[in-house]
Each structure stands twice: as C-alpha cells, then as structure tokens.
C-alpha atoms as a PDB file:
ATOM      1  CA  UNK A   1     -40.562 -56.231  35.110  1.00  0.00           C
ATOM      2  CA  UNK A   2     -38.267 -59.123  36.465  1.00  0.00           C
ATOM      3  CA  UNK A   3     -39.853 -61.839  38.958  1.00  0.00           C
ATOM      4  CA  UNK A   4     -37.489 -61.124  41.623  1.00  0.00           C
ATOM      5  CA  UNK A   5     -39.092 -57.632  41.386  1.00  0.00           C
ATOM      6  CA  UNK A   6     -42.649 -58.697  41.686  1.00  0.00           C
ATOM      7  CA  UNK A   7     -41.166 -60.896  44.785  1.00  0.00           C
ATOM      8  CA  UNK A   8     -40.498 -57.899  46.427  1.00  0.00           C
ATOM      9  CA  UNK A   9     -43.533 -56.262  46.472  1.00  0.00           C
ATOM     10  CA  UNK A  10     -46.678 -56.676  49.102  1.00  0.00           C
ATOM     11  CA  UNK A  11     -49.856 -58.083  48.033  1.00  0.00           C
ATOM     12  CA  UNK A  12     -52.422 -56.349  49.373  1.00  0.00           C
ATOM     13  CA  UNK A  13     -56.446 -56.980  49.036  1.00  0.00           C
ATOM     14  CA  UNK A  14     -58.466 -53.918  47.923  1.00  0.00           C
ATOM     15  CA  UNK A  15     -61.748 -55.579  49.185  1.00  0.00           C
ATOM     16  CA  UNK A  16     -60.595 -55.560  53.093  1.00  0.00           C
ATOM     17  CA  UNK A  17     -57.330 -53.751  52.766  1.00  0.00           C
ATOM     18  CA  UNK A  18     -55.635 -57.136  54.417  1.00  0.00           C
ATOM     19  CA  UNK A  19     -51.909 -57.683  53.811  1.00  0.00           C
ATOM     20  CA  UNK A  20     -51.520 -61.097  51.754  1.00  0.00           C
ATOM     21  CA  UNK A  21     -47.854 -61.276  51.733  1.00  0.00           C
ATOM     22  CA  UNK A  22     -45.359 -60.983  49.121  1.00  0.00           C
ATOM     23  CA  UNK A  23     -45.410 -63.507  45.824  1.00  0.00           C
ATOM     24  CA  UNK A  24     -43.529 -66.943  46.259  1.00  0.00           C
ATOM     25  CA  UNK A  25     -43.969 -68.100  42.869  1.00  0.00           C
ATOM     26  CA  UNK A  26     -46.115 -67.728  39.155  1.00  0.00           C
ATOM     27  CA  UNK A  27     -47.830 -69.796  36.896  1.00  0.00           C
ATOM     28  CA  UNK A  28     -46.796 -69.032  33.143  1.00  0.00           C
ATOM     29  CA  UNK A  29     -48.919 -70.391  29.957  1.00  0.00           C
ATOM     30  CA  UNK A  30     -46.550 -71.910  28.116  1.00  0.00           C
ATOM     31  CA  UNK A  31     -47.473 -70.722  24.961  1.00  0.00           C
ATOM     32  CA  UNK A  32     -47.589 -67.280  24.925  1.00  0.00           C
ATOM     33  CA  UNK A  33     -45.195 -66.794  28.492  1.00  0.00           C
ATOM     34  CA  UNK A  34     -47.570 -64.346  29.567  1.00  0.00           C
ATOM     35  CA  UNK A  35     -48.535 -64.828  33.675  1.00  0.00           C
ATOM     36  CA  UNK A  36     -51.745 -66.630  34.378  1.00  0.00           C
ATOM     37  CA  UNK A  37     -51.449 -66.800  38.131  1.00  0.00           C
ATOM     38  CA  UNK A  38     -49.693 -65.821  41.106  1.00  0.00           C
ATOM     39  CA  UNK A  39     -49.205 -67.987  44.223  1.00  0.00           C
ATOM     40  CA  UNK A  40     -48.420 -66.088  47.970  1.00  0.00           C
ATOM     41  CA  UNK A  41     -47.782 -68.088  51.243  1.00  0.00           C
ATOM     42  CA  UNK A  42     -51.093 -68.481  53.025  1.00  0.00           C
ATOM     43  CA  UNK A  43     -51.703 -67.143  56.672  1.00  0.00           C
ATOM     44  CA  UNK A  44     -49.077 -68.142  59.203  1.00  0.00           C
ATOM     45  CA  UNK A  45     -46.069 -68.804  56.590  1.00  0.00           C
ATOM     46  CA  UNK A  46     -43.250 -67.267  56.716  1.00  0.00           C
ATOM     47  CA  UNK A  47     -41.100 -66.816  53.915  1.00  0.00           C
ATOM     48  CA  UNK A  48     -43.162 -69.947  52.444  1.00  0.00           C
ATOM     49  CA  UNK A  49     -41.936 -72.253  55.338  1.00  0.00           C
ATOM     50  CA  UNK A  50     -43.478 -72.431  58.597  1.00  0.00           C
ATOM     51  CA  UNK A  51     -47.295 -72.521  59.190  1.00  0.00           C
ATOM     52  CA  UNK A  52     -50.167 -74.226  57.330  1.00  0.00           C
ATOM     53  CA  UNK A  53     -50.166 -75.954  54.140  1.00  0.00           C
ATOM     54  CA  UNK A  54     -52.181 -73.402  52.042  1.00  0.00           C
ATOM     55  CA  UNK A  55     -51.469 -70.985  50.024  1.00  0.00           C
ATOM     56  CA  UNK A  56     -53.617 -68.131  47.682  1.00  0.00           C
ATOM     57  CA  UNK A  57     -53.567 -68.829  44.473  1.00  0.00           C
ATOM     58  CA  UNK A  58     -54.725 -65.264  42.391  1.00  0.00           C
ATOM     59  CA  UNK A  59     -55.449 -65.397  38.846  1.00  0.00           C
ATOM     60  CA  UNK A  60     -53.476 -62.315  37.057  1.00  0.00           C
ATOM     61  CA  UNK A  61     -57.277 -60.764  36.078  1.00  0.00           C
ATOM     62  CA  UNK A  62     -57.658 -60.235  39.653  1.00  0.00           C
ATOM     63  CA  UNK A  63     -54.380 -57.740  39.968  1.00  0.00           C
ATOM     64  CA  UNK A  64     -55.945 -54.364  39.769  1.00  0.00           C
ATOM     65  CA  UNK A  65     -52.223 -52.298  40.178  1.00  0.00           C
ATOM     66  CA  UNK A  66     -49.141 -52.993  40.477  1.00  0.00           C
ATOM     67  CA  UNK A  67     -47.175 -50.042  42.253  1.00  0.00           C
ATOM     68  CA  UNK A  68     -43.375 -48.973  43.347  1.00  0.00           C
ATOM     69  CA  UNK A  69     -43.747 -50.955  46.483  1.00  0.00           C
ATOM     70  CA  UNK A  70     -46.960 -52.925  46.475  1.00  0.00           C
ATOM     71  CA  UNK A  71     -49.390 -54.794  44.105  1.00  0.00           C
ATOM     72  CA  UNK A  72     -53.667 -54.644  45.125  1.00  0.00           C
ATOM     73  CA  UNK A  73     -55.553 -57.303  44.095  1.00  0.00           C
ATOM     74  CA  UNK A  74     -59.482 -57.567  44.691  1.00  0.00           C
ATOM     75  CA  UNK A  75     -60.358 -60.844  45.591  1.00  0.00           C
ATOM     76  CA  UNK A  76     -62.947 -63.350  48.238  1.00  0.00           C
ATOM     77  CA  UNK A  77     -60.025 -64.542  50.477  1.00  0.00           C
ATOM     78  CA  UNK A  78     -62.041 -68.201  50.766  1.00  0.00           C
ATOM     79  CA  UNK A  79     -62.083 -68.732  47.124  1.00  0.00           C
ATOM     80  CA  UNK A  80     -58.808 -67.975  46.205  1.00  0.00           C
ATOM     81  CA  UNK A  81     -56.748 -69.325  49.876  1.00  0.00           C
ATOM     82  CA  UNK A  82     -56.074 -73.607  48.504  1.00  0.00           C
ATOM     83  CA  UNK A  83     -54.549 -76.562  50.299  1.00  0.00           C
ATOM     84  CA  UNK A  84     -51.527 -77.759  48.340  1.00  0.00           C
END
C-alpha cells in the first residue's frame, strides 16, 4: 500500500467509535523502513491547517485494521492527542 492511499482513508477509534480524521503524515524507522507511527490533524484542523496546534500521534501497534475505506485504531484520545 502507497502513502497517498493510507491518506485517503478515515481514522476511526474503536474505543468510542469517534472520527479522528484522515493521516497527514508517518514516522518511518530508518533502518528497516517499516512505519512506526502515524500523525492525524488534531480536533478543529482542517486539512492540517486551521485550528489548534495539536495533533494525534498513533503508534502503528495501535492500528487494529486497515479497510477499503477506513483504518480503526484503539486508543485513550488524551494520551495519544500532542502539542507540536
């Protein structure tokens, strides 16, 4: 799977069923290129411009599917929602 696809697809949370958003950006380890991390627009952006200055910040453990249209993760919003 291609970023730009993964950037297409909705993040939701299983553990409320709240819409995150949709992925701005990933974290790579640079020595095997596999993803560590995932990084979606906190509440209030839009398209990763207007609104606050946080952002979620989702380990790839924490991705429990990723589907057609929509990746579920299971996560505490307050741990994973960081000021950048």
């Amino acid at each position: 799977m291609r970023l730009c696809e993964l950037r297409e697809k909705e993040v939701i949370n299983l553990c409320d069923g709240k819409r995150l958003g949709c992925i701005m950006d990933v974290e790579f380890d640079k020595g095997s290129g596999k993803i560590e991390k995932v990084i979606i627009p906190g509440p209030g952006k839009i398209c990763g411009v207007f609104g606050t200055d946080r952002e979620y910040v989702i380990p790839y453990s924490c991705i429990r599917k990723i589907g057609p249209d929509i990746i579920l993760v299971e996560i505490q919003e307050e741990k994973f929602l960081q000021k950048y």
